[in-house]
Protein backbone atom coordinates (compact mmCIF):
# COMPACT_ATOMS: atom_id res chain seq x y z
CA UNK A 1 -10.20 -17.48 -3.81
CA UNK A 2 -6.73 -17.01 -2.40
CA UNK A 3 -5.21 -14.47 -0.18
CA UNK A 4 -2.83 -13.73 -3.32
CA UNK A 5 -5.65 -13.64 -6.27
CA UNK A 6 -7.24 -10.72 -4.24
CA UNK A 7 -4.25 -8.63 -3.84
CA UNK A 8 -2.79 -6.21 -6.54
CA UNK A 9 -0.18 -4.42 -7.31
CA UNK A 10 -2.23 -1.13 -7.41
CA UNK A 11 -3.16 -1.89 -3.55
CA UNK A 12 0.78 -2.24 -2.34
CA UNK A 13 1.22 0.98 -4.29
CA UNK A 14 -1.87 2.72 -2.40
CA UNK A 15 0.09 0.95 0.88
CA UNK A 16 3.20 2.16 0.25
CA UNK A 17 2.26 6.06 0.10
CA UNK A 18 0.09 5.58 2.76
CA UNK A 19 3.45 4.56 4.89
CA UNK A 20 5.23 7.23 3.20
CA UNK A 21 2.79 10.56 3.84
CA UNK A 22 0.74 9.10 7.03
CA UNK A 23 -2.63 10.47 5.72
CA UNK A 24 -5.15 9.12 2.72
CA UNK A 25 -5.10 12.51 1.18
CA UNK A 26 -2.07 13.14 0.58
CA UNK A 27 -1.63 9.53 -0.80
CA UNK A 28 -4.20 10.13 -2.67
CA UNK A 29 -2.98 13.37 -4.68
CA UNK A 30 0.44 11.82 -4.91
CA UNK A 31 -1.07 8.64 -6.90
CA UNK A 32 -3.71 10.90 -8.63
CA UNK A 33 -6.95 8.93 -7.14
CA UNK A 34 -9.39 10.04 -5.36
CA UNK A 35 -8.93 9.44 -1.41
CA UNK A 36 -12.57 7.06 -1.81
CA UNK A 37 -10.06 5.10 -4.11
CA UNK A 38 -7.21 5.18 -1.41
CA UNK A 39 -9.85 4.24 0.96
CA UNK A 40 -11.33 1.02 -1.15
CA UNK A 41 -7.85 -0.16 -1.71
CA UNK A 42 -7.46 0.30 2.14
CA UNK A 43 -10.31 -2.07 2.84
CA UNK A 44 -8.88 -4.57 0.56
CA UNK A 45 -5.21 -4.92 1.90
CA UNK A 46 -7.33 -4.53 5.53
CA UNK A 47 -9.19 -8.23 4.34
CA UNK A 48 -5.78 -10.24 2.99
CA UNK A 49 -3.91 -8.95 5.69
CA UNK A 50 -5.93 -9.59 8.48
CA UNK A 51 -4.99 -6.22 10.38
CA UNK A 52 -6.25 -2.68 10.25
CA UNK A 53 -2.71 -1.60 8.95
CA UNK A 54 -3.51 1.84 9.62
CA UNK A 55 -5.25 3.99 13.02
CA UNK A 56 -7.09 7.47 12.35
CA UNK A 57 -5.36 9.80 14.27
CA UNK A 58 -6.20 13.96 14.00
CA UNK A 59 -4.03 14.69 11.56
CA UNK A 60 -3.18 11.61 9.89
CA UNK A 61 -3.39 7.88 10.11
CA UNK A 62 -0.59 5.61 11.94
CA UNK A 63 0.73 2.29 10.90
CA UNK A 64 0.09 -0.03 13.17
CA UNK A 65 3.73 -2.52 14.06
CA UNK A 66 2.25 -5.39 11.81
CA UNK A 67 1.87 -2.16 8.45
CA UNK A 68 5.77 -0.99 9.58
CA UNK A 69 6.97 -4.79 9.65
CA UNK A 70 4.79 -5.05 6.28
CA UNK A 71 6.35 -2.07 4.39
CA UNK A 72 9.60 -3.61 3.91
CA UNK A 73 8.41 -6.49 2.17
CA UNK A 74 6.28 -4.34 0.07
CA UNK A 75 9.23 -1.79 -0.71
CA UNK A 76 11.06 -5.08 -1.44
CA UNK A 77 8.52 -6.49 -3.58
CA UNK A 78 7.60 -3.59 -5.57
CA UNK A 79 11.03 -2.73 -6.50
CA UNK A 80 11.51 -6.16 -7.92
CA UNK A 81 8.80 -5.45 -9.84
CA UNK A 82 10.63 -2.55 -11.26
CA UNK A 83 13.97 -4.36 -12.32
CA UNK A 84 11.55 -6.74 -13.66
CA UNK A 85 10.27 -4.24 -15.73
CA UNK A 86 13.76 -2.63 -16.42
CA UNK A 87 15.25 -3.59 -19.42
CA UNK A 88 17.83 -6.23 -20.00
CA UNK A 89 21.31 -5.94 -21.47
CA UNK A 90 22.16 -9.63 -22.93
């Protein structure tokens, strides 16, 4: 199976708000999932990606510099989605 058939768009939704509010529980509530939900979608972008994307810190979790380089192409991608989604004018 490739990198690409076991990554969803659900997961670089669960990615984005964890780059946007820096802690599973709050990323969690925002998405309305549980944070064991947050936290299996975690483990999954943690396997294609090859990188622990985020560090448990007190308060929070930090990206690490590969998640912040990531989150651009994932803001990128998912928005594309959107206008894909969007509808046309002909």
């Amino acid at each position: 199976m490739s990198k690409l058939d076991q990554l969803d768009i659900k997961q670089l939704k669960v990615f984005q708000a964890l780059i946007r509010e820096k802690n599973a529980s709050k990323a969690a509530n925002q998405l309305g999932l549980t944070q064991q939900a947050v936290s299996e979608h975690l483990k999954k972008l943690r396997d294609v990606f090859d990188d622990r994307l985020f560090l448990r810190k007190t308060n929070g979790s930090l990206p690490t510099p590969f998640a912040e380089v990531l989150s651009h192409n994932v803001d990128k991608l998912l928005n594309d989605f959107k206008a894909l989604l969007s509808p046309s004018i002909f």
